[in-house]
C-alpha atoms as a PDB file:
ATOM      1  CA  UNK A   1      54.383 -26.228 -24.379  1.00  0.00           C
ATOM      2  CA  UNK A   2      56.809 -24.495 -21.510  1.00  0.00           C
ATOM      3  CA  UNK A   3      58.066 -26.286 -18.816  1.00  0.00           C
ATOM      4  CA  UNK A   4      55.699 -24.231 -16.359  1.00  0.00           C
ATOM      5  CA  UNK A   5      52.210 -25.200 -18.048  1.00  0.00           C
ATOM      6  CA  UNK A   6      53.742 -29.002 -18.441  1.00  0.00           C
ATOM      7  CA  UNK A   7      54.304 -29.044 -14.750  1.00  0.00           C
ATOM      8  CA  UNK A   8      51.266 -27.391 -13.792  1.00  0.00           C
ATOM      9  CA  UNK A   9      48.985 -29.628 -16.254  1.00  0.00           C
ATOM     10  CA  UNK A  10      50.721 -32.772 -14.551  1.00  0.00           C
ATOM     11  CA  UNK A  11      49.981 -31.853 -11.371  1.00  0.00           C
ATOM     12  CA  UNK A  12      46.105 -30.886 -11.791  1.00  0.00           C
ATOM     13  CA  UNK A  13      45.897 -34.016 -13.188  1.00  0.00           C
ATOM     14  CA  UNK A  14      47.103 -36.357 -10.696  1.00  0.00           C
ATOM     15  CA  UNK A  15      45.679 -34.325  -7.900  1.00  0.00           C
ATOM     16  CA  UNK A  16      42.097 -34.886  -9.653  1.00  0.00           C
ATOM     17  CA  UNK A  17      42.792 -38.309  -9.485  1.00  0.00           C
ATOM     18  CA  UNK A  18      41.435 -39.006  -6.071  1.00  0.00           C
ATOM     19  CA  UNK A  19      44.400 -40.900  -4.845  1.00  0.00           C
ATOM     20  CA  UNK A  20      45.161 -39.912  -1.340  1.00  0.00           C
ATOM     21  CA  UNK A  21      49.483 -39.533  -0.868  1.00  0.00           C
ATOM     22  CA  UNK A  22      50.950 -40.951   1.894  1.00  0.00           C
ATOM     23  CA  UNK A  23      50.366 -40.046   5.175  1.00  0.00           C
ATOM     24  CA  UNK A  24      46.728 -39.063   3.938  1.00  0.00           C
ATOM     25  CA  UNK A  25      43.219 -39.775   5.800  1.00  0.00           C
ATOM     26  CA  UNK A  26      40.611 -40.750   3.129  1.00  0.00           C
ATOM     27  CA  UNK A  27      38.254 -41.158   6.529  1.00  0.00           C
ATOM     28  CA  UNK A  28      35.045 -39.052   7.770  1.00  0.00           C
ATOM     29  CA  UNK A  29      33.260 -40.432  10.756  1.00  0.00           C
ATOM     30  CA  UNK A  30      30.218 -38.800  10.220  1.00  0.00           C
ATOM     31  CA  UNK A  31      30.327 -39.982   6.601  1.00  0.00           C
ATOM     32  CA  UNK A  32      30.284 -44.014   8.285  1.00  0.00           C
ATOM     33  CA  UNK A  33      27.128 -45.290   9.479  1.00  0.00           C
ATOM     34  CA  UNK A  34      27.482 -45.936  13.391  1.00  0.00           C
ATOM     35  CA  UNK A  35      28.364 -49.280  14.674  1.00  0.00           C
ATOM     36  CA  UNK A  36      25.172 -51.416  15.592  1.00  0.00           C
ATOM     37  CA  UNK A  37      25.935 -51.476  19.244  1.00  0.00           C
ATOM     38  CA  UNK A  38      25.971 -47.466  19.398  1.00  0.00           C
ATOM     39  CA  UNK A  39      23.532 -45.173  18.891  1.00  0.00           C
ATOM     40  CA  UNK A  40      24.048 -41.646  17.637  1.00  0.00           C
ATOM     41  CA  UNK A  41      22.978 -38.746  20.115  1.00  0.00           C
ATOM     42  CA  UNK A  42      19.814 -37.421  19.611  1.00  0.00           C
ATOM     43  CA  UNK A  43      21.560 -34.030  19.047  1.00  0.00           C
ATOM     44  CA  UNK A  44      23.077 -34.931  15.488  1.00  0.00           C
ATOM     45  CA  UNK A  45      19.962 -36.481  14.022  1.00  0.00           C
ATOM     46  CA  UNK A  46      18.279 -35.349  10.908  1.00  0.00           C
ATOM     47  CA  UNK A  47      21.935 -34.397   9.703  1.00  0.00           C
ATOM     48  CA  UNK A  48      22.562 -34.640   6.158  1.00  0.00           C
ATOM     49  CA  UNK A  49      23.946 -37.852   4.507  1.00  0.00           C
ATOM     50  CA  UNK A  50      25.612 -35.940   1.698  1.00  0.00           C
ATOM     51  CA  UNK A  51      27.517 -33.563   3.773  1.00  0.00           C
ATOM     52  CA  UNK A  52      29.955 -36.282   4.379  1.00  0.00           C
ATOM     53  CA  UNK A  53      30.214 -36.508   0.800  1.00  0.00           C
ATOM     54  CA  UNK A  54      31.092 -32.750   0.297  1.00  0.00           C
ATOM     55  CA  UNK A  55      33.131 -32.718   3.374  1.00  0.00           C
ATOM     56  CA  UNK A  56      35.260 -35.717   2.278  1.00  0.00           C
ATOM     57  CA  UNK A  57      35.773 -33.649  -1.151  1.00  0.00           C
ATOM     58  CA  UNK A  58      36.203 -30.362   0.346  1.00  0.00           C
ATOM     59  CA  UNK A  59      38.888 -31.682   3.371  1.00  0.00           C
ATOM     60  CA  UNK A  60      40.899 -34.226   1.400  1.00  0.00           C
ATOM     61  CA  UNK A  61      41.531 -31.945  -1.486  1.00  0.00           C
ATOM     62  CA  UNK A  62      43.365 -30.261   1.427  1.00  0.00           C
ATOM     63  CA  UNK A  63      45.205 -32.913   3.112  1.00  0.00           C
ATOM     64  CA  UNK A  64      43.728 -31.905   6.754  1.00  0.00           C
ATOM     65  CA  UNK A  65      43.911 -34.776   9.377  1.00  0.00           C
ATOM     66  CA  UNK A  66      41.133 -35.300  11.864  1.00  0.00           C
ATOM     67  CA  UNK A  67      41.376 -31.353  13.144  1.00  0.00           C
ATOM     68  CA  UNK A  68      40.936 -30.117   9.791  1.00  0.00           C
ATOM     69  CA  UNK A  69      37.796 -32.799   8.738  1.00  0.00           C
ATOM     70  CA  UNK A  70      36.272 -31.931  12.006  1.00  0.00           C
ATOM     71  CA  UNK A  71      36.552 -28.413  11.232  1.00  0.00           C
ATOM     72  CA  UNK A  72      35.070 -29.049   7.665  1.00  0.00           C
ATOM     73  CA  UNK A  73      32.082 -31.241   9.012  1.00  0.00           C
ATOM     74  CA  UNK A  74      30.847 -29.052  12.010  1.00  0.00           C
ATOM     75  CA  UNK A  75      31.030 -25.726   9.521  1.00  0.00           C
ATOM     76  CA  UNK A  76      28.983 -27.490   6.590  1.00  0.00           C
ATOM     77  CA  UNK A  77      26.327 -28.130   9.450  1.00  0.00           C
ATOM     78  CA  UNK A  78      26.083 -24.501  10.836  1.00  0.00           C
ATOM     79  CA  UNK A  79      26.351 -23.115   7.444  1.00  0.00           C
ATOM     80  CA  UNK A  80      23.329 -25.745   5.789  1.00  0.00           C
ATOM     81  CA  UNK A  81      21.194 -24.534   8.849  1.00  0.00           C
ATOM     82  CA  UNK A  82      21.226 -28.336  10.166  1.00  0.00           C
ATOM     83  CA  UNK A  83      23.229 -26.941  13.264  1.00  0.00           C
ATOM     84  CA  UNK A  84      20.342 -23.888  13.982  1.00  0.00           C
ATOM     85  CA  UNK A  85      21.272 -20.354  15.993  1.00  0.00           C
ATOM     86  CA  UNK A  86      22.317 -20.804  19.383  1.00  0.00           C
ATOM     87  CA  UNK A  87      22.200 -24.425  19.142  1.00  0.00           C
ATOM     88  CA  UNK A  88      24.973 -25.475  22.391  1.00  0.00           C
ATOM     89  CA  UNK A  89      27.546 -27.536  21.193  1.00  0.00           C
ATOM     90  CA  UNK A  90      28.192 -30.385  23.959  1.00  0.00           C
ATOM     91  CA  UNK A  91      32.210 -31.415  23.207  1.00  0.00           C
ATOM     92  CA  UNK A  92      31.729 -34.809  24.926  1.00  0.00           C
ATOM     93  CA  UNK A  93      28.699 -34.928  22.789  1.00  0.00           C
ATOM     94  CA  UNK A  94      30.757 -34.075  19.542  1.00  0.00           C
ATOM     95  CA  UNK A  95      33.593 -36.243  20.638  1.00  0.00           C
ATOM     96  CA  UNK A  96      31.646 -39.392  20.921  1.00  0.00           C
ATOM     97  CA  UNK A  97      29.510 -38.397  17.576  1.00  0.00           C
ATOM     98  CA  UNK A  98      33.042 -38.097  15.827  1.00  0.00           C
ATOM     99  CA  UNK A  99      34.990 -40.301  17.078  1.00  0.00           C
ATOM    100  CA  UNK A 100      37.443 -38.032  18.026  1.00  0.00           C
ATOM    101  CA  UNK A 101      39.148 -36.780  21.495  1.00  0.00           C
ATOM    102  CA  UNK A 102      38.505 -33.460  23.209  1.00  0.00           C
ATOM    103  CA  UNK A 103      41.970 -32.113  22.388  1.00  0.00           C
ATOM    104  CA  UNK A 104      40.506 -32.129  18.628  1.00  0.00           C
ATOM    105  CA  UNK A 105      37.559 -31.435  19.772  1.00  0.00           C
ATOM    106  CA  UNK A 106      38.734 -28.437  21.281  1.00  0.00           C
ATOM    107  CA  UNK A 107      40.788 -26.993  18.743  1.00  0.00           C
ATOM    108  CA  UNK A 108      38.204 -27.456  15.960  1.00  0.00           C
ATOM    109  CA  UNK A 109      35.725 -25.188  18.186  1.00  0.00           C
ATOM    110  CA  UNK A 110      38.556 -22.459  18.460  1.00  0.00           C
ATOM    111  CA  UNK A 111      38.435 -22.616  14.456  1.00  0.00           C
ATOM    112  CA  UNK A 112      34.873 -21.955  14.271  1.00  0.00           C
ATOM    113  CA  UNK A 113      34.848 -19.551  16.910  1.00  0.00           C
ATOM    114  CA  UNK A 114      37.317 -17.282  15.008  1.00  0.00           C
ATOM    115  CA  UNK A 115      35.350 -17.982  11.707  1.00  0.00           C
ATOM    116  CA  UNK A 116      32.387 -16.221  13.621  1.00  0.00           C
ATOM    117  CA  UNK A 117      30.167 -19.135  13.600  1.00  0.00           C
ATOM    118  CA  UNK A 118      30.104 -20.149  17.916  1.00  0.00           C
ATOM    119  CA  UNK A 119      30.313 -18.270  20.476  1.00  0.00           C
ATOM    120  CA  UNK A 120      32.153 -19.945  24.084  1.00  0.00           C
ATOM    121  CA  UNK A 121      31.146 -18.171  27.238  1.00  0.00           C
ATOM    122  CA  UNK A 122      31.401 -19.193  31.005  1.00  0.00           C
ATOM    123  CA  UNK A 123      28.699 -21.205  32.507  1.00  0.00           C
ATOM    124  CA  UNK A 124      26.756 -20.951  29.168  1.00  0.00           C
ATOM    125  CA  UNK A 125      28.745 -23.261  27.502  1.00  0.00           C
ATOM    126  CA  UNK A 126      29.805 -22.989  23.088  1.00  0.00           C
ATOM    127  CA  UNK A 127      26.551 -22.132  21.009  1.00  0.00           C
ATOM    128  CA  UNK A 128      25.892 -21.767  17.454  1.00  0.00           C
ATOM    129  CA  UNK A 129      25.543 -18.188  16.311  1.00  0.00           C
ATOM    130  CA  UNK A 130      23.540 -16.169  13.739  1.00  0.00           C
ATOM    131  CA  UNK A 131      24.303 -15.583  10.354  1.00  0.00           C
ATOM    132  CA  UNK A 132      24.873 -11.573  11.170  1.00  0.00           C
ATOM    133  CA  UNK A 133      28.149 -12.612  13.434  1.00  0.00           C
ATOM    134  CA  UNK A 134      29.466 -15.078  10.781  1.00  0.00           C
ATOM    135  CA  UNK A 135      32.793 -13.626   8.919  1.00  0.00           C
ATOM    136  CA  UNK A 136      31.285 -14.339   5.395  1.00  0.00           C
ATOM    137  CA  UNK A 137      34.316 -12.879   4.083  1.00  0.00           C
ATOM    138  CA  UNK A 138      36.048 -16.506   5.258  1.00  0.00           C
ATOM    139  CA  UNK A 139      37.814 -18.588   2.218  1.00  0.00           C
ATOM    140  CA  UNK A 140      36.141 -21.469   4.342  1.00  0.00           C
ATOM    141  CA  UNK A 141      32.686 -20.076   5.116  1.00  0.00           C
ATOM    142  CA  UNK A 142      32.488 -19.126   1.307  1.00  0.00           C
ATOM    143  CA  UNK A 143      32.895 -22.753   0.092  1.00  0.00           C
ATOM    144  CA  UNK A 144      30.471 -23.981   2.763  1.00  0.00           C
ATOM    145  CA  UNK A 145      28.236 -21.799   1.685  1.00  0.00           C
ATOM    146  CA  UNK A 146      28.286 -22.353  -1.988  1.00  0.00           C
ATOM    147  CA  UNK A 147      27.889 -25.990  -1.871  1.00  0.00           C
ATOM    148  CA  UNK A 148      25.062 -25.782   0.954  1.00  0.00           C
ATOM    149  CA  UNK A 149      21.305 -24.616   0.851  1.00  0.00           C
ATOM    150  CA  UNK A 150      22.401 -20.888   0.232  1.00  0.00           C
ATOM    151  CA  UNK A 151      24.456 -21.927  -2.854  1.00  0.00           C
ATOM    152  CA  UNK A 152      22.537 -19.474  -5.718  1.00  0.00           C
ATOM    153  CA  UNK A 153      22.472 -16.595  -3.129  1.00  0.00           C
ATOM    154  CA  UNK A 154      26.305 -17.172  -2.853  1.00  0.00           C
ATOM    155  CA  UNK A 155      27.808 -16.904  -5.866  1.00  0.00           C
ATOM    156  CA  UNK A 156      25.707 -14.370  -6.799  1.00  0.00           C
ATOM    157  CA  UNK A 157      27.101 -12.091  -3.881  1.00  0.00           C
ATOM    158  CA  UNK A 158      30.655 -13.627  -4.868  1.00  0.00           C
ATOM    159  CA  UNK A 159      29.422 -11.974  -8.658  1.00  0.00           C
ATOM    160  CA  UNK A 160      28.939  -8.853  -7.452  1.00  0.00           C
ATOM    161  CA  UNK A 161      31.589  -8.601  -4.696  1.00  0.00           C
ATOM    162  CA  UNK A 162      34.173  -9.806  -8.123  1.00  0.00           C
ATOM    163  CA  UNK A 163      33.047  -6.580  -9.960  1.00  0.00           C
ATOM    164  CA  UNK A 164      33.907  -4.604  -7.350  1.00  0.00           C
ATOM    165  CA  UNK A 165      37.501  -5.387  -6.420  1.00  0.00           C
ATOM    166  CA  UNK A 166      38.791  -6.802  -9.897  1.00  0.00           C
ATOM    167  CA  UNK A 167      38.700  -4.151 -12.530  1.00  0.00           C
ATOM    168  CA  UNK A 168      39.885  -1.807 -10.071  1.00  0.00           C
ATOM    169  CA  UNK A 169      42.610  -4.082  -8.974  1.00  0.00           C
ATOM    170  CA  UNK A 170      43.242  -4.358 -13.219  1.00  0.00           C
ATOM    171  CA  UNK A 171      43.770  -0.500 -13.581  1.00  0.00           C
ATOM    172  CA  UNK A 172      46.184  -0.204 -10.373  1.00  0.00           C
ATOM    173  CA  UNK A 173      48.298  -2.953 -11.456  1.00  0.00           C
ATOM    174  CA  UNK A 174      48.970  -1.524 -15.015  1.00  0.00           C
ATOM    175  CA  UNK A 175      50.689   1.259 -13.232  1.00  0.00           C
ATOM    176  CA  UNK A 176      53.629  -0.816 -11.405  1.00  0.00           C
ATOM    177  CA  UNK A 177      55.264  -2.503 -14.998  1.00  0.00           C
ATOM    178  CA  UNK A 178      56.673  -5.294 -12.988  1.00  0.00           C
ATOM    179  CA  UNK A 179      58.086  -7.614 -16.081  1.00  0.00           C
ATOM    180  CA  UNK A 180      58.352 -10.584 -14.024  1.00  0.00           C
ATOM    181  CA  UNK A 181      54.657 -10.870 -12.909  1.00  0.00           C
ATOM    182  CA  UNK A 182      53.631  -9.651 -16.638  1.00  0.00           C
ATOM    183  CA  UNK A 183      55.442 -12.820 -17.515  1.00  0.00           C
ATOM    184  CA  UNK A 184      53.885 -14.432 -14.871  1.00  0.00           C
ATOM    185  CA  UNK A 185      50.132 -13.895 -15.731  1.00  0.00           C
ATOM    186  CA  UNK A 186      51.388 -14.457 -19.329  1.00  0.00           C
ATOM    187  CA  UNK A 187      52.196 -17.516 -18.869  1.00  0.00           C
ATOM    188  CA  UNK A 188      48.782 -18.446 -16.923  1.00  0.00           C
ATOM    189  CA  UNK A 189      47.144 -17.599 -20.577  1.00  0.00           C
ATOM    190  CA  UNK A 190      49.492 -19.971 -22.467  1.00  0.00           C
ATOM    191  CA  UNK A 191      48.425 -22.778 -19.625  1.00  0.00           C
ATOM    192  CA  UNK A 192      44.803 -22.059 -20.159  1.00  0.00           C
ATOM    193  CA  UNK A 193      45.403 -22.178 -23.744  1.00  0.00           C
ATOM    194  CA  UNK A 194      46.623 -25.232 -23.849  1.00  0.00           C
ATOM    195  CA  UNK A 195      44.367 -26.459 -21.150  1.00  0.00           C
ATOM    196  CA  UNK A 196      41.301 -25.183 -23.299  1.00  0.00           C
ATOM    197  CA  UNK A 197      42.823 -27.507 -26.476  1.00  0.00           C
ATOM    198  CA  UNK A 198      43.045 -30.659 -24.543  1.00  0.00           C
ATOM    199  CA  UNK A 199      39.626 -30.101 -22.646  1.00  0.00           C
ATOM    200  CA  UNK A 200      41.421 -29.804 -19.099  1.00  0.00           C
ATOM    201  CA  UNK A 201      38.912 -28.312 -17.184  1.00  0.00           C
ATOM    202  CA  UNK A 202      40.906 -28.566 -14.243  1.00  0.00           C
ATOM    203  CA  UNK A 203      44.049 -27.406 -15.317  1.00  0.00           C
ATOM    204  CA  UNK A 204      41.786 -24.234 -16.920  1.00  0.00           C
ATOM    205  CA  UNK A 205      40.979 -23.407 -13.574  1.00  0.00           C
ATOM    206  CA  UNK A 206      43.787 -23.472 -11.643  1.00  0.00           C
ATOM    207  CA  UNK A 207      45.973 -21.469 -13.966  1.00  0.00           C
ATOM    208  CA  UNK A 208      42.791 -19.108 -14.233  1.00  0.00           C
ATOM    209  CA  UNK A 209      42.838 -18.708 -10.204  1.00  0.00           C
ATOM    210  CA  UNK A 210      46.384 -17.786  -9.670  1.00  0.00           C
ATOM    211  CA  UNK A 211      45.795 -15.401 -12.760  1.00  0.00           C
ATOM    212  CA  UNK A 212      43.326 -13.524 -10.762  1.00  0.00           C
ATOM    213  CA  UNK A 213      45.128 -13.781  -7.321  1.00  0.00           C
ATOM    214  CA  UNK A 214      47.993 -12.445  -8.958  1.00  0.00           C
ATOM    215  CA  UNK A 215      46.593  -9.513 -10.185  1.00  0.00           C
ATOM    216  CA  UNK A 216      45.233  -8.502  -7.162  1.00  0.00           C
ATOM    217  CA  UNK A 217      48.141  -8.891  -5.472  1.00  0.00           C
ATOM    218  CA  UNK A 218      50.209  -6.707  -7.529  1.00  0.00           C
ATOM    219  CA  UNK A 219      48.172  -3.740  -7.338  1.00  0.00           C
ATOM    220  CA  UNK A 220      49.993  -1.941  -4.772  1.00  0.00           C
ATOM    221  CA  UNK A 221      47.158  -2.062  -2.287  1.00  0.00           C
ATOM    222  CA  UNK A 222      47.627  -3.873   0.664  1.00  0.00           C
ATOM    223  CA  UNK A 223      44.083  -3.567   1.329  1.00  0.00           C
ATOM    224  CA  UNK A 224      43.310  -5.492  -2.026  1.00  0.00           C
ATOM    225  CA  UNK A 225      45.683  -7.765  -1.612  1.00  0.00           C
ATOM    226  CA  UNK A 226      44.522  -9.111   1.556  1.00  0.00           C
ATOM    227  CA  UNK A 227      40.933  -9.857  -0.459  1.00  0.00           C
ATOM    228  CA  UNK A 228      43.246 -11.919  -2.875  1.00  0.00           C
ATOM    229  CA  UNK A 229      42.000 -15.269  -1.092  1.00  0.00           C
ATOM    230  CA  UNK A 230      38.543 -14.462  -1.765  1.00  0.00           C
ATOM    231  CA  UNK A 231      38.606 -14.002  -5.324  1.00  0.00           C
ATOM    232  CA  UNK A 232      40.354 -17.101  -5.348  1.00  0.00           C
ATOM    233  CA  UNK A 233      37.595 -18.697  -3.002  1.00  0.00           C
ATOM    234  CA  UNK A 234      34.888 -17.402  -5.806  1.00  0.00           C
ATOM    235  CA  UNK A 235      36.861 -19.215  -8.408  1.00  0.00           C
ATOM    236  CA  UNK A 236      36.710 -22.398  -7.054  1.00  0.00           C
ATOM    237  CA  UNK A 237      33.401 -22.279  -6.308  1.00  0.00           C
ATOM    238  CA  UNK A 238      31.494 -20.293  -9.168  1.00  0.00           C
ATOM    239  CA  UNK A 239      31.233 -22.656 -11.858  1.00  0.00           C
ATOM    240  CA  UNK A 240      29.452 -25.291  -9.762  1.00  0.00           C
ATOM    241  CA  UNK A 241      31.031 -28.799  -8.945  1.00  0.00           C
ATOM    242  CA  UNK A 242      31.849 -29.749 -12.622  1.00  0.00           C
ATOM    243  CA  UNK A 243      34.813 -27.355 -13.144  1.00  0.00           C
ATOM    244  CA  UNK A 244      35.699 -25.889  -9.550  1.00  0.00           C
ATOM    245  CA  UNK A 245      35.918 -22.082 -11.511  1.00  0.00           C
ATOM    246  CA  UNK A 246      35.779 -20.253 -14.248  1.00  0.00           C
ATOM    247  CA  UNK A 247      33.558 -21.957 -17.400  1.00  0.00           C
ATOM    248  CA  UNK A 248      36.643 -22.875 -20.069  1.00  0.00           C
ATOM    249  CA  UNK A 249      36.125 -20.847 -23.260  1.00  0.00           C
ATOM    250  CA  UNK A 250      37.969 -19.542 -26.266  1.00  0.00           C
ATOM    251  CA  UNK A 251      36.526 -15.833 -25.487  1.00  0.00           C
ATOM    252  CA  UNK A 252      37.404 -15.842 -21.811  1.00  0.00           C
ATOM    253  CA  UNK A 253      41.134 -16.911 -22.722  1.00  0.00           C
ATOM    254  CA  UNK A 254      40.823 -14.061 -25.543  1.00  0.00           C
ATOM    255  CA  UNK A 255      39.814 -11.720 -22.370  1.00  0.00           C
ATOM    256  CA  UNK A 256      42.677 -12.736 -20.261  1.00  0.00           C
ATOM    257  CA  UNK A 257      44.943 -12.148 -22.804  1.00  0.00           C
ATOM    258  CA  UNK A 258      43.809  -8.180 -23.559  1.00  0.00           C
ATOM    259  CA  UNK A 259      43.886  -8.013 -19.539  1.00  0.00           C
ATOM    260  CA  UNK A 260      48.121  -8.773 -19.974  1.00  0.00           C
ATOM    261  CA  UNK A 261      47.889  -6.617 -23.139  1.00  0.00           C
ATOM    262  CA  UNK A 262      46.687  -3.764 -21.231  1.00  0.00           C
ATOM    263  CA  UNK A 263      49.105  -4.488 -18.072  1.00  0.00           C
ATOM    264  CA  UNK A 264      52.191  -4.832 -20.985  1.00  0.00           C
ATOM    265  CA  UNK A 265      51.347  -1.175 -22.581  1.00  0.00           C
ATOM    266  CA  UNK A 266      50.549   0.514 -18.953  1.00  0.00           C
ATOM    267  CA  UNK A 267      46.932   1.033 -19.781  1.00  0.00           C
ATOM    268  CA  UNK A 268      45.052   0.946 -16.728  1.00  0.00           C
ATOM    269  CA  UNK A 269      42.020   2.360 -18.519  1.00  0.00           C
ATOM    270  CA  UNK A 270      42.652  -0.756 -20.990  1.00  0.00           C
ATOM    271  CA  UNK A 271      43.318  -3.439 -18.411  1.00  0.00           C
ATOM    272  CA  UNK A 272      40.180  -2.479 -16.630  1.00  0.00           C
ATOM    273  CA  UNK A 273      37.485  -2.545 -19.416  1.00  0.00           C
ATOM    274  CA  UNK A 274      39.199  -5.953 -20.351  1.00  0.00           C
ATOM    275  CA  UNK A 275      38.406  -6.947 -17.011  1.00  0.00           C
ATOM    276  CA  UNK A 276      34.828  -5.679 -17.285  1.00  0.00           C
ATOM    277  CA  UNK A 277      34.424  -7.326 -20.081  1.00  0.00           C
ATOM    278  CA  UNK A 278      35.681 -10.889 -18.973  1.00  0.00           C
ATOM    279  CA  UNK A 279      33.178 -10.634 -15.773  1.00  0.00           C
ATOM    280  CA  UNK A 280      30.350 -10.594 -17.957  1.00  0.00           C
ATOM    281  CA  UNK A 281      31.217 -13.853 -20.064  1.00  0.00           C
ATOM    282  CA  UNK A 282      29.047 -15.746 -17.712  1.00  0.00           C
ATOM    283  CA  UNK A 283      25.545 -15.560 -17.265  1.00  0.00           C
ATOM    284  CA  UNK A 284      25.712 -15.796 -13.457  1.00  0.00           C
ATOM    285  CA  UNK A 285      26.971 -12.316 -13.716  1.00  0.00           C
ATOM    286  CA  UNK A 286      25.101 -10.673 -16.355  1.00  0.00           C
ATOM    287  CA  UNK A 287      22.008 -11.050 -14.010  1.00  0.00           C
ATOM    288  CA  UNK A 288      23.488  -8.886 -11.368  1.00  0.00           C
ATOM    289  CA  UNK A 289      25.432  -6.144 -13.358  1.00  0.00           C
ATOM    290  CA  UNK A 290      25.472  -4.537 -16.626  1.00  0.00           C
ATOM    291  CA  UNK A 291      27.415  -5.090 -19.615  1.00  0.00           C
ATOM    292  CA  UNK A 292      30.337  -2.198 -19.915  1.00  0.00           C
ATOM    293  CA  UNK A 293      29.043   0.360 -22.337  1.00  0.00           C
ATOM    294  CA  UNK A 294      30.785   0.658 -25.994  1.00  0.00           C
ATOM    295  CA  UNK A 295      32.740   3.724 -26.187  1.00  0.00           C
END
């Protein structure tokens, strides 16, 4: 085994592990029950027990402090529907709800208002906003999404949004011949293939993701590229909470490796059928596109 899929294997694994490093919070207010002598607002009631779960998986895999879990919390609740359209947003409220002070409090609200999902205006005060002003584009929004109520109509627009951007991103990068990423995505294969024989799921799917981000990013379109994160968002969330991507199998690892075939020879034509041909492994996909025709 190289160095590269030792390292990467070793990492995946102690980052599954669940053992927050130092310096790490491991602690959701909204996941705690309240303290007897305080009562929770009427505004947050009816909120979802198990959001705190996802939130404390989504946030620590991140290492965010309070900011970031705030951030994570408040989105999962606009984006499950608990926090409706044009539903105001009282900061003290949140604060005291959260535990947390208004500086936090504050920035977390600038977050979501950049994500699309509140709106702040003079004497009106922050409000929830519709679905239509949402940047569903958002690595965030995309993750809230797929592990909320919308979750089937998510990856399914993730699906069909893949086969869009990545066989075309396939046949531009054959064209550039850079050795070093070839390399690169080569060695990606050898850490899935490896990962595949010792049933790493996790190690599968990480090599799997940078594979794809890679690719897109060496297509010579800066327009592509900056839909890298995305793809990478789709990963992560398409195989449901079991493997975090991509399903592990011997013929997607025999797909990935014609994709590097293809890039190795120059054969955009190649790379991209390849490519075709690896989004329609899973059965998620098949429903929303057609397998590539024989030729």
């Amino acid at each position: 085994m190289s160095t590269l899929a030792h390292t990467m294997m070793t990492a995946a694994r102690s980052a599954d592990s669940g053992v927050a490093g130092p310096g790490e919070l491991d602690r959701y207010p909204y996941a705690e029950a309240p303290a007897p002598d305080r009562v929770a607002g009427p505004s947050w009631e009816g909120a979802d027990p198990e959001l705190g779960r996802v939130g404390r998986r989504a946030a620590g895999s991140r290492g965010r402090g309070l900011h970031g879990q705030l951030v994570q919390q408040l989105g999962q609740m606009i984006v499950s529907g608990d926090l409706g359209a044009d539903r105001p947003l009282v900061p003290e409220e949140i604060g005291q709800r959260f535990e947390v002070s208004r500086t936090v409090v504050r920035e977390s609200l600038r977050v979501l208002e950049a994500k699309g999902l509140v709106s702040a205006r003079p004497n009106v005060g922050t409000r929830v906003r519709p679905v239509s002003d949402w940047n569903l584009l958002d690595p965030d929004i995309i993750e809230w999404r797929a592990f909320g109520p919308q979750r089937d109509d998510q990856r399914r627009e993730l699906s069909e949004l893949r086969w869009t951007i990545e066989p075309l991103a396939a046949r531009l990068a054959a064209g550039h011949g850079r050795e070093d990423v070839q390399q690169r995505l080569a060695d990606m294969v050898e850490i899935m293939g490896h990962a595949l024989g010792q049933g790493d799921a996790l190690t599968f799917s990480r090599a799997d993701a940078e594979f794809h981000t890679l690719l897109i990013q060496v297509a010579g379109n800066r327009m592509l590229e900056h839909l890298s994160g995305i793809v990478s968002a789709a990963l992560q969330v398409s195989g449901g909470p079991v493997t975090g991507c991509d399903r592990p199998s011997e013929t997607a690892l025999a797909q990935h490796a014609r994709i590097v075939d293809a890039l190795g020879a120059g054969d955009g034509a190649a790379a991209e059928a390849a490519m075709r041909q690896l989004l329609t492994v899973h059965p998620e996909i098949e429903r929303v596109v057609p397998a590539p025709r024989e030729h």
